[in-house]
C-alpha atoms as a PDB file:
ATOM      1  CA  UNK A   1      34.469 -87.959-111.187  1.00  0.00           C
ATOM      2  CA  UNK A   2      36.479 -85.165-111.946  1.00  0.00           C
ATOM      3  CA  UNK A   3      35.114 -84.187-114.538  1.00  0.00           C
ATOM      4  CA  UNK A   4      32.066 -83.656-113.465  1.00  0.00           C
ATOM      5  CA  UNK A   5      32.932 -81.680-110.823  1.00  0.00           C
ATOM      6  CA  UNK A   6      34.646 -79.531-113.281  1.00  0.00           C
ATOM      7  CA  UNK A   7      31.189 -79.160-115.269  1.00  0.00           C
ATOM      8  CA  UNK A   8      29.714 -78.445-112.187  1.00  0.00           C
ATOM      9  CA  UNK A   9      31.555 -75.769-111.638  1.00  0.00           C
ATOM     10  CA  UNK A  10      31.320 -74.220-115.109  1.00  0.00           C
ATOM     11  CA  UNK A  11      27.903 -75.077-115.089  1.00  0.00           C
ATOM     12  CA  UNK A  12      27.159 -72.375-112.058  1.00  0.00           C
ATOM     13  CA  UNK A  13      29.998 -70.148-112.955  1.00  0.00           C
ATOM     14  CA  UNK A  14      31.928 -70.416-109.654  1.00  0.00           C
ATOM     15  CA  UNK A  15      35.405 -68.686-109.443  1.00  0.00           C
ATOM     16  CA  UNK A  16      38.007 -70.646-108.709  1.00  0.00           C
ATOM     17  CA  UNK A  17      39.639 -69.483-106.091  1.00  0.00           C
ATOM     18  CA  UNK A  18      42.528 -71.403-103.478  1.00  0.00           C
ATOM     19  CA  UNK A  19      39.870 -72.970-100.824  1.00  0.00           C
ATOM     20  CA  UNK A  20      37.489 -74.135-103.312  1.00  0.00           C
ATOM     21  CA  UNK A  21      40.485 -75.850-105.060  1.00  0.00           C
ATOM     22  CA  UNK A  22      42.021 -77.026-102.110  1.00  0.00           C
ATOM     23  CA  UNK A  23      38.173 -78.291-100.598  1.00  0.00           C
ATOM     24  CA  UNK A  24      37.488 -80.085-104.478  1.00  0.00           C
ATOM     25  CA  UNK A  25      41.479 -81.684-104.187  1.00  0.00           C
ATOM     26  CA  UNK A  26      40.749 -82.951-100.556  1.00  0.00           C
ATOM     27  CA  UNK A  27      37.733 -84.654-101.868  1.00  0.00           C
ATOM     28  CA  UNK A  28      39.609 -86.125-104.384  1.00  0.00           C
ATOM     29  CA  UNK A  29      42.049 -87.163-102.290  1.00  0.00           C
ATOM     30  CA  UNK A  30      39.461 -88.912 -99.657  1.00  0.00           C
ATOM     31  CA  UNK A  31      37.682 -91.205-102.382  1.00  0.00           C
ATOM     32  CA  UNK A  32      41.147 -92.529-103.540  1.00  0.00           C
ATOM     33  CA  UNK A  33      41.957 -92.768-100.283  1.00  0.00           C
ATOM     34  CA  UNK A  34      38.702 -94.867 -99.992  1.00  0.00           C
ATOM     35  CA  UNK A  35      39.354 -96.886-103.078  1.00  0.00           C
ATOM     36  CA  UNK A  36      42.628 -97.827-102.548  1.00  0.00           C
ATOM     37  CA  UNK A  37      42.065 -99.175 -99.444  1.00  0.00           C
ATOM     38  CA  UNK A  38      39.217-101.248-100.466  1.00  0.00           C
ATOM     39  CA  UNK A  39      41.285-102.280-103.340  1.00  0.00           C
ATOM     40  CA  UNK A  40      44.398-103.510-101.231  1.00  0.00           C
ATOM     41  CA  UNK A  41      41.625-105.475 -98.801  1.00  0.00           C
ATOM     42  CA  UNK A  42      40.393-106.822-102.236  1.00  0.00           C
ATOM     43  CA  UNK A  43      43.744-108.240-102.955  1.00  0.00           C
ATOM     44  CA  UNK A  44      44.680-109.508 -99.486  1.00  0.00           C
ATOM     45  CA  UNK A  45      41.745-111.678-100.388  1.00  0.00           C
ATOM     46  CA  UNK A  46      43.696-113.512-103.259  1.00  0.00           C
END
């Protein structure tokens, strides 16, 4: 996933600057936020 967001990025030549860092980290941040919490539900299961 990151990755591709790095392509992305190269891909339209955007400059990196702090808030498009922070805004691509927070993203980040949510979907392992997401994952992990379907993942501990997952194992509650067992």
């Amino acid at each position: 996933m990151e990755k591709s967001i790095l392509m992305a990025l190269k891909k339209e030549r955007i400059e990196f600057n702090e808030s498009t860092l922070l805004n691509i980290l927070v993203q980040i941040n949510n979907m392992n936020l997401i994952f992990y919490k379907f993942y501990k539900d997952k194992n509650l299961l067992w």
